[in-house]
Protein backbone atom coordinates (compact mmCIF):
# COMPACT_ATOMS: atom_id res chain seq x y z
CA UNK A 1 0.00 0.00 0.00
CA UNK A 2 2.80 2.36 0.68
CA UNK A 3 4.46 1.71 -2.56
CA UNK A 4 1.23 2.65 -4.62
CA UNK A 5 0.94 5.94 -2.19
CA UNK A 6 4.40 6.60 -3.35
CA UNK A 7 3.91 6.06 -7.16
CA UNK A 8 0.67 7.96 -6.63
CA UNK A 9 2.43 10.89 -5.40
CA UNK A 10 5.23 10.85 -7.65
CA UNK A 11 2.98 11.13 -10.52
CA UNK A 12 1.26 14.12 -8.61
CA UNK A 13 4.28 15.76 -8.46
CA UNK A 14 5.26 15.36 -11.76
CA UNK A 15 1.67 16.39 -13.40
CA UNK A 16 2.63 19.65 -10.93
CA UNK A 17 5.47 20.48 -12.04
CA UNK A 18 4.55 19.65 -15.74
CA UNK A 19 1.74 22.70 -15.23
CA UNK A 20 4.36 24.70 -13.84
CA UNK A 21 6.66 24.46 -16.41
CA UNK A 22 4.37 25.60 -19.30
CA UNK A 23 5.53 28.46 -21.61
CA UNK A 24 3.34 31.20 -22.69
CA UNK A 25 3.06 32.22 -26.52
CA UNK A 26 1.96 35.87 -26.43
CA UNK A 27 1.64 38.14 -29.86
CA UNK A 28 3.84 41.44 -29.52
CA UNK A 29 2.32 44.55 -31.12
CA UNK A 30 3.19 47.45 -30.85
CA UNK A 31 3.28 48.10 -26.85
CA UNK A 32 0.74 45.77 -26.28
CA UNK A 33 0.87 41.87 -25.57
CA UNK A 34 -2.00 40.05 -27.31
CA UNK A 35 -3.09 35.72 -26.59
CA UNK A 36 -2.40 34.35 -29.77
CA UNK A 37 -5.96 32.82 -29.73
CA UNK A 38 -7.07 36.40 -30.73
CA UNK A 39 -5.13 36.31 -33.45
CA UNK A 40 -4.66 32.82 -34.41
CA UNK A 41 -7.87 31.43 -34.51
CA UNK A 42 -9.12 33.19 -37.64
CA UNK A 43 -5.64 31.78 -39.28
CA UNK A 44 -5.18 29.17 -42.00
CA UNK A 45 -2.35 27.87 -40.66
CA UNK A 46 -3.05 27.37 -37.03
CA UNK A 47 -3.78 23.76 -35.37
CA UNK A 48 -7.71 22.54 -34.85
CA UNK A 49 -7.78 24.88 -31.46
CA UNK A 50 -7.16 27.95 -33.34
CA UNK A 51 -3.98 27.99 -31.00
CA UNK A 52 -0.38 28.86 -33.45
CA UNK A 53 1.69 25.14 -34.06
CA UNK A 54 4.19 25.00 -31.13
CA UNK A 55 5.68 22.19 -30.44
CA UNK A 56 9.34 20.89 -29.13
CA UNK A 57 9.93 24.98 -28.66
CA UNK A 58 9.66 25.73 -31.80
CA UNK A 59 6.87 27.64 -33.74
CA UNK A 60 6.22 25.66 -37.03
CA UNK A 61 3.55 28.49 -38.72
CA UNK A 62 6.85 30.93 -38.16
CA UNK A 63 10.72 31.34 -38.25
CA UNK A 64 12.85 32.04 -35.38
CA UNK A 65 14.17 35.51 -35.17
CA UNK A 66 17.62 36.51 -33.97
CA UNK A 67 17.65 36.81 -29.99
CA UNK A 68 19.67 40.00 -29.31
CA UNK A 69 20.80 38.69 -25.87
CA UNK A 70 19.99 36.12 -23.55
CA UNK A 71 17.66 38.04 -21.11
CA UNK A 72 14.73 38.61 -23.73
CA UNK A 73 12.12 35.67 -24.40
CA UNK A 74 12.50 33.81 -27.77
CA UNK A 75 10.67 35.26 -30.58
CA UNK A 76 9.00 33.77 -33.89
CA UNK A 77 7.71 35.76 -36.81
CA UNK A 78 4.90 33.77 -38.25
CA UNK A 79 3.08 33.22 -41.53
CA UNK A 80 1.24 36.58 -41.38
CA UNK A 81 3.75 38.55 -40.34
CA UNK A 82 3.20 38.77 -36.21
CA UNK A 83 5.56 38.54 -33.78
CA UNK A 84 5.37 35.58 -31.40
CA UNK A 85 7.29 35.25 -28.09
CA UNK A 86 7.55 32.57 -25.93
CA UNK A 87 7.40 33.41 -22.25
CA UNK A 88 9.36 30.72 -20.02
């Protein structure tokens, strides 16, 4: 019974810190941040949620823009021309 309390726990733990781990995708316009389901859901290119293709850290309805140093958040420029960053 202890063991199974254990294992129970464990995968507690993990679904936790799986939740707290999730990255944020936010659109950048001019001073303003924007959810990408705003934008995204009207798009031809985004996934069956309306929600822009992440996946593995990588946005595949974009390209990856230069990062000009380490502090800022990565940032994507899609298919329509927004600016996507992903907020760790």
């Amino acid at each position: 019974m202890a063991h199974q309390t254990q294992a129970l726990n464990l995968k507690w733990n993990h679904r936790i810190m799986t939740l707290l781990e999730v990255n944020v995708l936010v659109i950048l316009m001019d001073n303003q941040l924007i959810s990408p389901k705003q934008v995204c859901q009207s798009c031809l290119m985004a996934d069956e949620s309306g929600q822009p293709r992440w996946s593995s850290g990588k946005l595949r309805c974009g390209r990856a823009l230069n990062q000009m140093n380490q502090q800022n958040p990565k940032q994507f420029e899609c298919e329509m021309g927004f600016r996507v960053a992903n907020i760790e």
